[in-house]
C-alpha atoms as a PDB file:
ATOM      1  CA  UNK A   1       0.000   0.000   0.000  1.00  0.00           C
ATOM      2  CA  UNK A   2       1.426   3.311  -1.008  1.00  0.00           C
ATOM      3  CA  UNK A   3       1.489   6.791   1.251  1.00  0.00           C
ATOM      4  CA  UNK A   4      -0.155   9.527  -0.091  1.00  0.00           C
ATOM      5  CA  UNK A   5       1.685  12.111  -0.808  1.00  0.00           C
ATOM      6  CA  UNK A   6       1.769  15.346   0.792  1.00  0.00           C
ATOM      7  CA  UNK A   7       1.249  18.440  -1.254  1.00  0.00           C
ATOM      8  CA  UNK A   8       5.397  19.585  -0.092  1.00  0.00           C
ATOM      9  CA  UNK A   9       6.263  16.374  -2.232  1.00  0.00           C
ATOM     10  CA  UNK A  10       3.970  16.950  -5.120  1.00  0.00           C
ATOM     11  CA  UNK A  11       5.975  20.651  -4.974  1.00  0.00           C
ATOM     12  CA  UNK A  12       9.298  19.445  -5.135  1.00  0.00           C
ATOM     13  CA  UNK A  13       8.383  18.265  -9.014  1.00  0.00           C
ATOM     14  CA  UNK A  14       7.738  21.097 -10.330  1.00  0.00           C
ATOM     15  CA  UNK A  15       5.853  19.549 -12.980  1.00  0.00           C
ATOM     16  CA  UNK A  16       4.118  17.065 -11.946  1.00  0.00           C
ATOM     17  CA  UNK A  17       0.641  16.322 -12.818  1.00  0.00           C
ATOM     18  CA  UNK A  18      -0.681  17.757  -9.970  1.00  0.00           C
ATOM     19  CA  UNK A  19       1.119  20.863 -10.077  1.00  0.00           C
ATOM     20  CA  UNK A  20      -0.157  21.565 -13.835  1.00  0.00           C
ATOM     21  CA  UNK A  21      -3.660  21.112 -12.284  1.00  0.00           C
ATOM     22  CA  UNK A  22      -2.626  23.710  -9.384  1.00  0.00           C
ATOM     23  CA  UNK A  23      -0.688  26.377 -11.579  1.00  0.00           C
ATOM     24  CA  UNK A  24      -3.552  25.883 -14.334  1.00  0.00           C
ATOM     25  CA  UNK A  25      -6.481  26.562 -12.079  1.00  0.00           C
ATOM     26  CA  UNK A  26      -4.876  29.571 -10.741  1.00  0.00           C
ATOM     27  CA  UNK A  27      -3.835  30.857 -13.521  1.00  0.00           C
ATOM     28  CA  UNK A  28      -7.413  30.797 -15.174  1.00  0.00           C
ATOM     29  CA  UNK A  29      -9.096  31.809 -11.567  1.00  0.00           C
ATOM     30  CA  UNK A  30      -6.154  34.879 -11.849  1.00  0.00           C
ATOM     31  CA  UNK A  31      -7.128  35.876 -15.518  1.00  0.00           C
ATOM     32  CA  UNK A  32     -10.532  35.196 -15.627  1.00  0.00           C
ATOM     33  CA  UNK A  33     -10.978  38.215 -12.662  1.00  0.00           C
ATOM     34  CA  UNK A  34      -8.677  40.031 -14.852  1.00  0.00           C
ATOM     35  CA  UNK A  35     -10.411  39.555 -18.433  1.00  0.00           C
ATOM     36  CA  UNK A  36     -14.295  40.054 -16.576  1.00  0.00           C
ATOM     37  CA  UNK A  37     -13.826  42.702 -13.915  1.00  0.00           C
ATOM     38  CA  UNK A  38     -10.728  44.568 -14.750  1.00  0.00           C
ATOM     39  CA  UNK A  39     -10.123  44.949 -18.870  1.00  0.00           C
ATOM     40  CA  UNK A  40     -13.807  45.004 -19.803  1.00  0.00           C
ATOM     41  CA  UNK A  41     -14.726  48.054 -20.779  1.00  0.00           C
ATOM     42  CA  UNK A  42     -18.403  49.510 -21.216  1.00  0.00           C
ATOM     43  CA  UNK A  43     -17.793  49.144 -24.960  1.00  0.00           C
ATOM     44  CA  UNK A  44     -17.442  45.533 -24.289  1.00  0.00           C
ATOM     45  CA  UNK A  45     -20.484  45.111 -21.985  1.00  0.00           C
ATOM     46  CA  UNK A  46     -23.392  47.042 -23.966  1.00  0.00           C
ATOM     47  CA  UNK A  47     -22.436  45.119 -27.080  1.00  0.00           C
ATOM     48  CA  UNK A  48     -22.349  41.498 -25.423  1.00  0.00           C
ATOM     49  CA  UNK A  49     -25.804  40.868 -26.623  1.00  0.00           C
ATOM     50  CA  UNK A  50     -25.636  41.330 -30.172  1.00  0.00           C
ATOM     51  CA  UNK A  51     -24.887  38.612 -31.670  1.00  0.00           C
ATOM     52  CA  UNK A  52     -21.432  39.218 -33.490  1.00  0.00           C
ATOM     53  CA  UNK A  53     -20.709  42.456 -32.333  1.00  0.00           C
ATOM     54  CA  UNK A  54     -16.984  42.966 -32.082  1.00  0.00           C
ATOM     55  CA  UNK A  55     -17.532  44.599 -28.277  1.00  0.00           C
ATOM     56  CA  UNK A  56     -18.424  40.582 -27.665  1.00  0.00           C
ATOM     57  CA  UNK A  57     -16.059  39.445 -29.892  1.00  0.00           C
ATOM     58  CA  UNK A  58     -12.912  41.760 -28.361  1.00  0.00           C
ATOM     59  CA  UNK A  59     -14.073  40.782 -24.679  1.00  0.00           C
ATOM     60  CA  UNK A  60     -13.993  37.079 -25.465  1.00  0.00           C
ATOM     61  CA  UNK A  61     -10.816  37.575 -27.527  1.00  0.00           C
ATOM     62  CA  UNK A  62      -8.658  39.392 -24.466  1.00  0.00           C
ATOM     63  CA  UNK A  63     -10.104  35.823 -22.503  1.00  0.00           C
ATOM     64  CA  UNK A  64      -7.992  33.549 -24.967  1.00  0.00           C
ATOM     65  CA  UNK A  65      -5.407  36.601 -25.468  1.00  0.00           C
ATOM     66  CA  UNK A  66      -4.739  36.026 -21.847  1.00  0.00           C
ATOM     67  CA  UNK A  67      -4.579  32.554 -21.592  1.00  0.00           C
ATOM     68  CA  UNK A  68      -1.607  32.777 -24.196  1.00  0.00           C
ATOM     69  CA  UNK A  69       0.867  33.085 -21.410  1.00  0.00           C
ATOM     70  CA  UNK A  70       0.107  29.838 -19.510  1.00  0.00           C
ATOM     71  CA  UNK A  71       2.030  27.845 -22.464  1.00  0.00           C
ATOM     72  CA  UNK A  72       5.501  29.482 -21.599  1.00  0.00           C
ATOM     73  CA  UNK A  73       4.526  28.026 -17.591  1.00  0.00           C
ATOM     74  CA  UNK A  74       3.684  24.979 -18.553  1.00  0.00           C
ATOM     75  CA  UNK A  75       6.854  23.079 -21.379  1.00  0.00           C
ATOM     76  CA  UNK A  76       5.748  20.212 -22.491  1.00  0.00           C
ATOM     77  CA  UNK A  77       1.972  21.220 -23.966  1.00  0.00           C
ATOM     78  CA  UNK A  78       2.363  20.917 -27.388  1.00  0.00           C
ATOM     79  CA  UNK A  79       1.952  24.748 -28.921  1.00  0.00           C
ATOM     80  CA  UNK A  80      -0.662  23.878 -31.321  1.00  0.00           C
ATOM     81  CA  UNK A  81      -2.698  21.865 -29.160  1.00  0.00           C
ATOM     82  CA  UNK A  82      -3.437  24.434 -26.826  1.00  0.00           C
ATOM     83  CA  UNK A  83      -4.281  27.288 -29.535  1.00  0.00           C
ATOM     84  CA  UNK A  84      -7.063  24.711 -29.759  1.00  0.00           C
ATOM     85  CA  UNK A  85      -7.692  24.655 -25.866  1.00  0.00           C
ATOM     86  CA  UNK A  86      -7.973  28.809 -26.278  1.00  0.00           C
ATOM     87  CA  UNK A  87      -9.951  28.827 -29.358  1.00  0.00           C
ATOM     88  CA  UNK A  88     -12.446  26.644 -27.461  1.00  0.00           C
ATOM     89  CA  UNK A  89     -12.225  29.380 -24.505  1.00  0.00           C
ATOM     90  CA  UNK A  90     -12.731  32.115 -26.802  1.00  0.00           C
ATOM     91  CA  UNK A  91     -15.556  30.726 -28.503  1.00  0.00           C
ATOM     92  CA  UNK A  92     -17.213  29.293 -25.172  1.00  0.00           C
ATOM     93  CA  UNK A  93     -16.557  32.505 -23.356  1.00  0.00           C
ATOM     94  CA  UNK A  94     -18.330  34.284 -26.319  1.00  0.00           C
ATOM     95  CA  UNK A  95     -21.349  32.139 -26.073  1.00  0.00           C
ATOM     96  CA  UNK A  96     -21.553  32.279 -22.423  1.00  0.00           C
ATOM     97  CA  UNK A  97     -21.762  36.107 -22.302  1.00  0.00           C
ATOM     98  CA  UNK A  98     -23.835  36.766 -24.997  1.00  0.00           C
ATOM     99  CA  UNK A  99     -26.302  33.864 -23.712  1.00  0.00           C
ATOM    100  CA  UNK A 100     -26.562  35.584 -19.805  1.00  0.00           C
ATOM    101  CA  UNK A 101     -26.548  39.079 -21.639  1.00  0.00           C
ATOM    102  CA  UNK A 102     -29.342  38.215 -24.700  1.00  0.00           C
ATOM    103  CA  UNK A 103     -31.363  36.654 -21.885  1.00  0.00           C
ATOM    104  CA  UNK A 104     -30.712  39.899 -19.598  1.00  0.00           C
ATOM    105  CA  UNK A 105     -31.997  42.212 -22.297  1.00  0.00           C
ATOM    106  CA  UNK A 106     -35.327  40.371 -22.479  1.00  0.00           C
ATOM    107  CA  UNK A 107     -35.937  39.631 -18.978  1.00  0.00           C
ATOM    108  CA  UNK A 108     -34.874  43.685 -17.896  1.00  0.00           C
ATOM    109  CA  UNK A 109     -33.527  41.703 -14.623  1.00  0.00           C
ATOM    110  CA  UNK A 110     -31.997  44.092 -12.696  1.00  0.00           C
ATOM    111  CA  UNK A 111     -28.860  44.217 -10.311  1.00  0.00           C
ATOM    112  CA  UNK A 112     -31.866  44.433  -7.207  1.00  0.00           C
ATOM    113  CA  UNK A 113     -33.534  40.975  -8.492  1.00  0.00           C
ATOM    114  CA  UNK A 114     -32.827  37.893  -7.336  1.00  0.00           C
ATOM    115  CA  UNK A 115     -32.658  36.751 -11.051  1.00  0.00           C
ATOM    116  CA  UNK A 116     -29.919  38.726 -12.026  1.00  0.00           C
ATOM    117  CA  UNK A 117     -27.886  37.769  -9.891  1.00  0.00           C
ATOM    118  CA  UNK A 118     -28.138  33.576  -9.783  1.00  0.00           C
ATOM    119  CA  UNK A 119     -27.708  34.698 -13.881  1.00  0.00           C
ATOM    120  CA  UNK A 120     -24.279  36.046 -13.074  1.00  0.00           C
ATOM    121  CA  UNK A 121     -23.031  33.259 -11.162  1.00  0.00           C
ATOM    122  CA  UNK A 122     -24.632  30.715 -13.306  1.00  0.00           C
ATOM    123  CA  UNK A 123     -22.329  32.530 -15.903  1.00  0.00           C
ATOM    124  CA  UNK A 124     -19.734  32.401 -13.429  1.00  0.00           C
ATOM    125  CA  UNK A 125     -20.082  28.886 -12.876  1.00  0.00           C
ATOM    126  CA  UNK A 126     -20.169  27.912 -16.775  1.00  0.00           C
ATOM    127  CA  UNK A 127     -16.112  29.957 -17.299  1.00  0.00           C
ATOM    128  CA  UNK A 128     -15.371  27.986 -14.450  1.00  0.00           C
ATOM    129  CA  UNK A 129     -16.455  24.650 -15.688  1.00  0.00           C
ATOM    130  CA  UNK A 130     -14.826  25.860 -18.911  1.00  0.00           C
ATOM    131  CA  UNK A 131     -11.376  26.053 -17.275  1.00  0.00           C
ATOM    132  CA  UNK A 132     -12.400  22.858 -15.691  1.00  0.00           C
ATOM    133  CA  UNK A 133     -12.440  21.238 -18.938  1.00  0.00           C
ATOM    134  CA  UNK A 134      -9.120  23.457 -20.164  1.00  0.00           C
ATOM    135  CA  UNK A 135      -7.524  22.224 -17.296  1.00  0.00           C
ATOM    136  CA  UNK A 136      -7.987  18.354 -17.911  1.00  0.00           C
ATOM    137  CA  UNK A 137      -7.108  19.166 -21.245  1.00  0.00           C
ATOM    138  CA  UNK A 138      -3.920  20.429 -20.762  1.00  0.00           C
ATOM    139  CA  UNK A 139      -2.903  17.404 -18.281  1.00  0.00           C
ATOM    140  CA  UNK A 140      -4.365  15.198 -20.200  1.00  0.00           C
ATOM    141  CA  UNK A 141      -1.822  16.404 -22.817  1.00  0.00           C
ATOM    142  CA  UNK A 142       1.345  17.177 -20.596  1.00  0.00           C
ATOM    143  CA  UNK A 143       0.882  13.138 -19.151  1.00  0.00           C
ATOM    144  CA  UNK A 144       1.272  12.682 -23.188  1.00  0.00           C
ATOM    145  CA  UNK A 145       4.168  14.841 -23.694  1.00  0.00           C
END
């Protein structure tokens, strides 16, 4: 019967299976606040709802933009493979938004409704499953490599 091992010993490979899943989840949790609370714009958010709208398009696009960087943190992931993995992102991330947003504009929920706001963090919770999926991905790939 093996130990487990402790999180120290996981550390001391620094790129070990585990520790992708660690540095990959933080890195997405760390640029997802980034990409939805800090670069977007009002540009970005009135246009979110129309359906091809480069506002949409530029807010999703600064999601996958920012992603970019996790391939120089993590050798091993094979370059092309993970433009795919951000490509999906992008393309999720747009459908997300303009889903919560399209559904916003016909409901007129408001930020003092209950409605609007289990919308938010059901759109919250769908980037974060996103990232889930990014994440096994990319270890799925770097056990590969």
């Amino acid at each position: 019967m093996s130990n487990p091992q402790s999180l120290f010993q996981i550390a001391s490979e620094p790129f070990a299976p585990e520790m992708i899943l660690l540095i990959s989840f933080g890195y997405f949790f760390a640029k997802h606040y980034l990409g939805d609370f800090v670069l977007q714009n009002t540009y970005q958010l009135a246009n979110k709802a129309h359906y091809g709208h480069p506002g949409g398009i530029l807010h999703a696009a600064i999601h996958g933009a920012l992603s970019l960087p996790l391939v120089v943190l993590l050798p091993g992931i094979l370059p092309g493979w993970y433009a795919l993995i951000v490509l999906g992102e992008v393309i999720a991330h747009y459908h997300i938004d303009w889903g919560k947003d399209l559904l916003l504009q016909k409901t007129k929920w408001t930020t003092n409704q209950s409605q609007f706001w289990q919308l938010f963090g059901f759109d919250q919770f769908l980037h974060l499953i996103c990232y889930l999926v990014m994440t096994a991905l990319i270890v799925a790939q770097y056990r590969q490599a």
